[in-house]
Protein backbone atom coordinates (compact mmCIF):
# COMPACT_ATOMS: atom_id res chain seq x y z
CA UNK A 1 -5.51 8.06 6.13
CA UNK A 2 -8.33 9.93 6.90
CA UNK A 3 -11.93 9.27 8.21
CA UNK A 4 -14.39 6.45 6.62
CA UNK A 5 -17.95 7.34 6.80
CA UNK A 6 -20.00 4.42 7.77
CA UNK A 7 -22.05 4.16 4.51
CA UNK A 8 -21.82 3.95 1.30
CA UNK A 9 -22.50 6.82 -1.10
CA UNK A 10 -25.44 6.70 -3.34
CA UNK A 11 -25.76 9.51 -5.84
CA UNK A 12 -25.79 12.52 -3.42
CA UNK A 13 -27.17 11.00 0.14
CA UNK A 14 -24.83 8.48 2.45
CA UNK A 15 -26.77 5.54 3.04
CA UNK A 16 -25.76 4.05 6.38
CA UNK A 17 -24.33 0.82 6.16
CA UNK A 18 -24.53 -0.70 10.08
CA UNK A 19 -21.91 -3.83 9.30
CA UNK A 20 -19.92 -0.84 8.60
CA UNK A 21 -19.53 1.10 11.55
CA UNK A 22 -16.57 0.80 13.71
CA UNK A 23 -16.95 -1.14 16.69
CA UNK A 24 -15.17 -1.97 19.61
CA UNK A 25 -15.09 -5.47 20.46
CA UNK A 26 -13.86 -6.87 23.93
CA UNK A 27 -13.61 -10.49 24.67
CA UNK A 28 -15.45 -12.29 28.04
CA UNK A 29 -12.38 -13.13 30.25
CA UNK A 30 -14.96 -14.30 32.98
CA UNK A 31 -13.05 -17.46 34.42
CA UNK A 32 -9.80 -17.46 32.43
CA UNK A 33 -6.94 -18.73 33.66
CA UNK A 34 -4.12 -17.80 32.75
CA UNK A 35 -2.38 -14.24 33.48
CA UNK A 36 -2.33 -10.77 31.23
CA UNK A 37 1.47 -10.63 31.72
CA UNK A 38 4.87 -12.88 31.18
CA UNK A 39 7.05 -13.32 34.82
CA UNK A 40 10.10 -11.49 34.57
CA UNK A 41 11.40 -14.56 36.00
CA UNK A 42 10.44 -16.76 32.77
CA UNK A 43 13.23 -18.28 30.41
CA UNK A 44 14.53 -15.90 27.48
CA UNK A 45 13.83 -17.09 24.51
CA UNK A 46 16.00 -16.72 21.49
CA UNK A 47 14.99 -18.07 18.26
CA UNK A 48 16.17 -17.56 15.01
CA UNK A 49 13.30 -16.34 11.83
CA UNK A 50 11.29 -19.36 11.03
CA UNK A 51 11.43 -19.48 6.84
CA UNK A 52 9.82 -21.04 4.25
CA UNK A 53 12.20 -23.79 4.10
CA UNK A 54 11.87 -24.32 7.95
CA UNK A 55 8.29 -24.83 7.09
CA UNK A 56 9.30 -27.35 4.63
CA UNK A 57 11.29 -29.32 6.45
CA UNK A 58 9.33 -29.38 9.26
CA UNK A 59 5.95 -30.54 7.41
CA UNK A 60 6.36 -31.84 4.04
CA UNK A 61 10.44 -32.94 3.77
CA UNK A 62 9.75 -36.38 4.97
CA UNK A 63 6.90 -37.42 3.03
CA UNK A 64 8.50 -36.05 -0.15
CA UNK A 65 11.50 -37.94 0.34
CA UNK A 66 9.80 -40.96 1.38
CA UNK A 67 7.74 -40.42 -2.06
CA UNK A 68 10.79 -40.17 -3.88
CA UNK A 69 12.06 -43.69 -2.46
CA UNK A 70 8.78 -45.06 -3.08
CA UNK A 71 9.16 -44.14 -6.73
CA UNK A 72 6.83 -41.70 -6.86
CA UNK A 73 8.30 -38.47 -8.98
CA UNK A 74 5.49 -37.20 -10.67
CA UNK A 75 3.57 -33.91 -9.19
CA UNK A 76 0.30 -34.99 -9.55
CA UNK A 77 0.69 -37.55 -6.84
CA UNK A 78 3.03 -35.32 -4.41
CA UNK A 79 -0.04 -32.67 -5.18
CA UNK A 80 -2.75 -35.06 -4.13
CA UNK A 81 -0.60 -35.79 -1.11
CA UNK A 82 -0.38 -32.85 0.44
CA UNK A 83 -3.83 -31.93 -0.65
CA UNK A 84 -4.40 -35.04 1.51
CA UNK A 85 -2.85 -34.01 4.57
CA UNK A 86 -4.45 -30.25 4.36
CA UNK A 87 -7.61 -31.53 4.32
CA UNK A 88 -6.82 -33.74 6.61
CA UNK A 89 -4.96 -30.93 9.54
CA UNK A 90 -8.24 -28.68 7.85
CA UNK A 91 -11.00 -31.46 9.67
CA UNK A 92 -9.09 -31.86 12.83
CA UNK A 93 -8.69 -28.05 13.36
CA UNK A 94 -12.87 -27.88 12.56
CA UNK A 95 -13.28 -30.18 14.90
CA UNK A 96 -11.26 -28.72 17.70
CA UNK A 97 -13.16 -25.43 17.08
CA UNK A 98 -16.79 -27.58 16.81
CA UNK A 99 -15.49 -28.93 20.63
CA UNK A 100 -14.32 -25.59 22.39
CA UNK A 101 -17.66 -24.09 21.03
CA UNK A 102 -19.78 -27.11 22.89
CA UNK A 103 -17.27 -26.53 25.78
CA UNK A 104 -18.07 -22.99 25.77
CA UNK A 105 -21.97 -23.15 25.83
CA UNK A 106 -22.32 -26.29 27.91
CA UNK A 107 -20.83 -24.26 30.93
């Protein structure tokens, strides 16, 4: 609680820090499609807390079972598996963020 000065204290003086100092940052909408509000007219939707073992089934479940048939059952290959497939999701999200930033400053 309380107030943060924008500095950092050395000895008996405040030294003003600029990466520091609060700022108030406001996205470009210019040209954005979509609207600031939900219709009251959309769909409800209910849906239950997603868990960790939703996760799990939802990403991983398959290829651990199909490891398992495969007679695979040691952790150093299920590791390097899913080390695999992070990397993997971790290049295709890079690149989807290297394409909207072209997109952005080509228009």
């Amino acid at each position: 609680y309380g107030y943060r000065e924008p500095g950092a204290e050395r000895g008996n003086s405040l030294q003003m820090v600029p990466e520091m100092e609060p700022q108030l940052v406001v996205p470009d909408l210019e040209g954005f499609q979509l609207k600031p509000y939900v219709s009251y007219r959309a769909a409800e939707v209910c849906q239950g807390e997603f868990t960790a073992r939703d996760l799990f089934d939802a990403q991983y479940s398959e290829q651990v079972a199909k490891d398992f048939n495969a007679g695979y059952r040691d952790l150093e290959h299920h590791t390097r598996t899913v080390s695999e497939r992070l990397s993997k999701e971790g290049r295709r999200l890079q690149r989807a963020k290297d394409d909207d930033g072209r997109s952005r400053t080509s228009s």
